[in-house]
N, C-alpha and C. Protein backbone atom coordinates (compact mmCIF):
# COMPACT_ATOMS: atom_id res chain seq x y z
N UNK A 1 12.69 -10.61 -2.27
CA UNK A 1 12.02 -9.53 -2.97
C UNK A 1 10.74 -9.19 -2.22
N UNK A 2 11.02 -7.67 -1.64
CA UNK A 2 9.26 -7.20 -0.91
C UNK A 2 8.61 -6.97 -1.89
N UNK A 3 7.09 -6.91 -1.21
CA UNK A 3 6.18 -6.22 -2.36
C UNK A 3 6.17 -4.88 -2.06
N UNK A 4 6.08 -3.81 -2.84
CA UNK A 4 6.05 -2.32 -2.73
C UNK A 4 4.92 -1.50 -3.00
N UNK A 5 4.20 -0.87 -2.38
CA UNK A 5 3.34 -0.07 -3.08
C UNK A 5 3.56 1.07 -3.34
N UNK A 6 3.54 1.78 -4.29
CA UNK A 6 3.83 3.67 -4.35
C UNK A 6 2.51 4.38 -5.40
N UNK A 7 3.07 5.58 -4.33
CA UNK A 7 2.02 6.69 -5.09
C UNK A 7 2.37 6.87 -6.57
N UNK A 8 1.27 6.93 -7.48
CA UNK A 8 1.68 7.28 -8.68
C UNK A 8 2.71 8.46 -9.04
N UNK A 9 2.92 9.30 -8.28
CA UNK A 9 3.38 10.34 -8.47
C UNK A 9 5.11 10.02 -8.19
N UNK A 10 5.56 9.08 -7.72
CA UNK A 10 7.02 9.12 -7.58
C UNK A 10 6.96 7.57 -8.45
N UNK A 11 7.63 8.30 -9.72
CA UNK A 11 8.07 7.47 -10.68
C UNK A 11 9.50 7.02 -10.47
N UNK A 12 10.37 7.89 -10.15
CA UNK A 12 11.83 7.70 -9.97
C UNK A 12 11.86 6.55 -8.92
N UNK A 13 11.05 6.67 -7.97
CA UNK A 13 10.96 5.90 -6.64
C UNK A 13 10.52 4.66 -7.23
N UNK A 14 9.55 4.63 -7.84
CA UNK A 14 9.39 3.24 -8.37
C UNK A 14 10.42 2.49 -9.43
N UNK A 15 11.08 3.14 -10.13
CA UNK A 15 11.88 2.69 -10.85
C UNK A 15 13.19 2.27 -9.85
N UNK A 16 13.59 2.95 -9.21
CA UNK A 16 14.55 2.64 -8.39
C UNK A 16 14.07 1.52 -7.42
N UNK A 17 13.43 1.00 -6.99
CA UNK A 17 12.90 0.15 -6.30
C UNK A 17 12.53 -1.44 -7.26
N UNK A 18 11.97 -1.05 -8.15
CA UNK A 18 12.62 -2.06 -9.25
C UNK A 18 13.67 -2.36 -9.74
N UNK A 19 14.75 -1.45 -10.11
CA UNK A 19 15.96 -1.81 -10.17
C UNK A 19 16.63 -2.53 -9.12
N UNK A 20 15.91 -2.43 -8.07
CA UNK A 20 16.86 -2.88 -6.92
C UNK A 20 15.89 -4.79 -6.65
N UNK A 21 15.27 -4.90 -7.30
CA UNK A 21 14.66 -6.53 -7.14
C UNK A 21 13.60 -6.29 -6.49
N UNK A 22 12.78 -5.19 -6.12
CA UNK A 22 11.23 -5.12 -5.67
C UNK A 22 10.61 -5.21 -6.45
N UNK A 23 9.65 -5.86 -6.15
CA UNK A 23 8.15 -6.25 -7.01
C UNK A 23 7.36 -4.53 -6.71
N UNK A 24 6.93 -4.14 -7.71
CA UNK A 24 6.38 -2.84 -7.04
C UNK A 24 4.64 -2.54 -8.15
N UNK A 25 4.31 -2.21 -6.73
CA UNK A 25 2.51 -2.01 -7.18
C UNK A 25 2.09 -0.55 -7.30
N UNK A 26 1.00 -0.35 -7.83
CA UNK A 26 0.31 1.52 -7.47
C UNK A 26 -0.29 0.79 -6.04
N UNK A 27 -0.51 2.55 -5.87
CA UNK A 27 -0.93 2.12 -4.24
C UNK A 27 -2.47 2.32 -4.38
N UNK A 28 -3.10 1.65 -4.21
CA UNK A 28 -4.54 1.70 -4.22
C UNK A 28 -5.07 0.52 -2.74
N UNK A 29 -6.33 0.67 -3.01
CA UNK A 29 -7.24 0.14 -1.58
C UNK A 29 -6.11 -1.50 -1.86
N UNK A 30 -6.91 -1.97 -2.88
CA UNK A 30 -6.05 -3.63 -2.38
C UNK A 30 -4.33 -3.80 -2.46
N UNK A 31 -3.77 -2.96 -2.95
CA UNK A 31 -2.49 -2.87 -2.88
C UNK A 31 -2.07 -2.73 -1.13
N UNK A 32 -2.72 -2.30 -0.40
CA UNK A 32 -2.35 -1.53 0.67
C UNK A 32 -2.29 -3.02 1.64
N UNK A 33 -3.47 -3.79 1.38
CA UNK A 33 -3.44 -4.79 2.06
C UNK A 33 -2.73 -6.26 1.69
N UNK A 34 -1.79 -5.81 0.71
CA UNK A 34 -1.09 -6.96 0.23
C UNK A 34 0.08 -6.77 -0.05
N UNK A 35 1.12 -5.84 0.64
CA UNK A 35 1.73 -5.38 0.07
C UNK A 35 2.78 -5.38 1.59
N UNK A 36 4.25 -5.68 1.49
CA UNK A 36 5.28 -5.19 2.75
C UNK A 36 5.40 -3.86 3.33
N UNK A 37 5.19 -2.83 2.21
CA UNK A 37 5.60 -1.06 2.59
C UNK A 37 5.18 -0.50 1.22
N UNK A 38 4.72 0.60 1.79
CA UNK A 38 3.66 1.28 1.24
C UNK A 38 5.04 2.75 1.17
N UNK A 39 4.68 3.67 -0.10
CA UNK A 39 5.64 3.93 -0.24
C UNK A 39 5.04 5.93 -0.71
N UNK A 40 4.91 6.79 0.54
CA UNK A 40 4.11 7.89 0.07
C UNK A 40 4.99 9.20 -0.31
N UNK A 41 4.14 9.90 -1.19
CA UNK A 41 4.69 11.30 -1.41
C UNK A 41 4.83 12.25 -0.30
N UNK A 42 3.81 12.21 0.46
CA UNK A 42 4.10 12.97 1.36
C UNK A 42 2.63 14.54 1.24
N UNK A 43 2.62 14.48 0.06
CA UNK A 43 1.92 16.28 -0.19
C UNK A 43 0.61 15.71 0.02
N UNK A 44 0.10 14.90 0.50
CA UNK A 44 -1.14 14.32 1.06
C UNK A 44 -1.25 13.21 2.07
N UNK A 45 -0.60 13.36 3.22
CA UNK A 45 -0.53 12.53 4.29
C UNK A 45 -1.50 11.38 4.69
N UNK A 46 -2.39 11.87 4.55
CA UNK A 46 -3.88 10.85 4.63
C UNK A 46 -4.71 10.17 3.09
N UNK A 47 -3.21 9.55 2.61
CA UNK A 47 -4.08 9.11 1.01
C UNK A 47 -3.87 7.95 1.21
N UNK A 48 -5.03 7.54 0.97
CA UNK A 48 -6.09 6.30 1.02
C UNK A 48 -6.63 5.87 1.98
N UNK A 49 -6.28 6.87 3.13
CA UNK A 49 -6.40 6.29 4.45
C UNK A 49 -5.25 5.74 5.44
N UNK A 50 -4.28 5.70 5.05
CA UNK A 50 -2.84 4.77 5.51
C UNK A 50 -2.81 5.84 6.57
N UNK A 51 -2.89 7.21 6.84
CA UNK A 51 -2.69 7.75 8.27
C UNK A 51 -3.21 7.10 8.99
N UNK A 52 -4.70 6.82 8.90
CA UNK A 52 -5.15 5.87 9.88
C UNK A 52 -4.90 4.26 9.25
N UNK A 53 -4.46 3.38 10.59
CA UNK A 53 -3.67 2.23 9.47
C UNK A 53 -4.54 1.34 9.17
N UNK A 54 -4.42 1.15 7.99
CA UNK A 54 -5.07 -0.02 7.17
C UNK A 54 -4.53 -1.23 7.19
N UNK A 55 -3.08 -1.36 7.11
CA UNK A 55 -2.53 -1.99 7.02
C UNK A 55 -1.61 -2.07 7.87
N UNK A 56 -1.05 -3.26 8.03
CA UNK A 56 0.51 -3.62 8.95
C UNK A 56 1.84 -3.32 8.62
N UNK A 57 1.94 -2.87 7.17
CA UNK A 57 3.03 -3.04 6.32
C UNK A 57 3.93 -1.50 7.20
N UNK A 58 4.91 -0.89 6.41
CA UNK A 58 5.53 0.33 7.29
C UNK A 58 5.17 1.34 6.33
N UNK A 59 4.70 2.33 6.24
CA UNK A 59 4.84 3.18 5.54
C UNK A 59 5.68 4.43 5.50
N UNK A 60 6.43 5.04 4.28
CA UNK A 60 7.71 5.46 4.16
C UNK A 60 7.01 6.56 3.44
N UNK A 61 7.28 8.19 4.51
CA UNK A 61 7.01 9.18 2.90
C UNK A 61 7.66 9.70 3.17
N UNK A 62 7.66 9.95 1.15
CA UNK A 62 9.26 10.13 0.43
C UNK A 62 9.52 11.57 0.27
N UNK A 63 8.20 12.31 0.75
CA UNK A 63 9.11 14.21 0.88
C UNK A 63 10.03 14.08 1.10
N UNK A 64 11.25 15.43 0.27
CA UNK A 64 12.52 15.78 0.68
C UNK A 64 13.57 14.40 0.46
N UNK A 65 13.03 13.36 0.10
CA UNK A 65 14.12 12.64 0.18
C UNK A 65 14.48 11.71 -1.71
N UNK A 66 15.84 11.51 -1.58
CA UNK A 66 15.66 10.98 -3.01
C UNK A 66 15.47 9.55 -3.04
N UNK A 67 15.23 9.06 -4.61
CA UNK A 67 14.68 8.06 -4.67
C UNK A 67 16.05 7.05 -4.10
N UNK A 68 17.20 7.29 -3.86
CA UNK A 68 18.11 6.16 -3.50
C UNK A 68 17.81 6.07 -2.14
N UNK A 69 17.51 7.47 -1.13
CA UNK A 69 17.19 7.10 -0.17
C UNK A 69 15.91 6.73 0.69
N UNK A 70 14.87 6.64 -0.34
CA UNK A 70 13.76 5.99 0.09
C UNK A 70 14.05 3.89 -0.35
N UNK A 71 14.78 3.73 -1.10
CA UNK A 71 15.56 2.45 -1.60
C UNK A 71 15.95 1.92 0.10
N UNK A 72 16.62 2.86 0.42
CA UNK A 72 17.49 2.34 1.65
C UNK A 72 16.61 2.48 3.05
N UNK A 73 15.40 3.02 2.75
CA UNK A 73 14.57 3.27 4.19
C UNK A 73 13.88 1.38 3.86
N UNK A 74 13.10 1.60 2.66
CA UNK A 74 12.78 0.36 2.69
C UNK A 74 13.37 -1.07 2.74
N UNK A 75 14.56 -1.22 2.22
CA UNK A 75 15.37 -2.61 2.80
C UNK A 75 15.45 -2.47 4.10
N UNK A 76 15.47 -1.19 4.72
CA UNK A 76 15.78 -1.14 6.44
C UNK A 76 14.86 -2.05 6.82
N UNK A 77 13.61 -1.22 6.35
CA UNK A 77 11.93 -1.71 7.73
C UNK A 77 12.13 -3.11 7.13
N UNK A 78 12.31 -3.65 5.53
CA UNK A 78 11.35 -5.08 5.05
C UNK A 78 12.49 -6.19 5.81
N UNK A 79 13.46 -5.75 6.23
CA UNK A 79 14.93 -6.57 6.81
C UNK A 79 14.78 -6.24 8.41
N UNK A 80 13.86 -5.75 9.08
CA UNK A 80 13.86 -5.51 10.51
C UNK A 80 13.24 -6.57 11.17
């Protein structure tokens, strides 16, 4: 089980990511640094700072895509 962080704004994404056995966080400053993949909307590229990296984790934004297939981006990176 990764840890997940997501933007408040993709609820589906978080639910689906729980259903699937992720531990899942809001994404805020200490989330970012404790967390496997960080998990963004997209309609603000530079939120919290993760454009420039804060963290090591992968970050995944979820414009255009649905919540099954942001599910499947993240087992990719946390299994690479």
């Amino acid at each position: 089980m990764a840890r997940i962080a997501v933007e408040n704004t993709l609820g589906d994404v978080k639910n689906a990511l729980q259903n699937s056995g992720h531990e899942v966080m809001h994404l805020d400053e200490n989330s970012v640094q404790n967390c496997d993949c960080c998990v963004i909307s997209g309609l603000d590229q530079n939120v919290m700072g993760i454009a420039v990296p804060e963290t090591q984790a992968s970050v995944i934004n979820a414009q255009g895509m649905t919540a099954e297939e942001v599910v499947n981006q993240v087992n990719q990176r946390i299994n690479q």
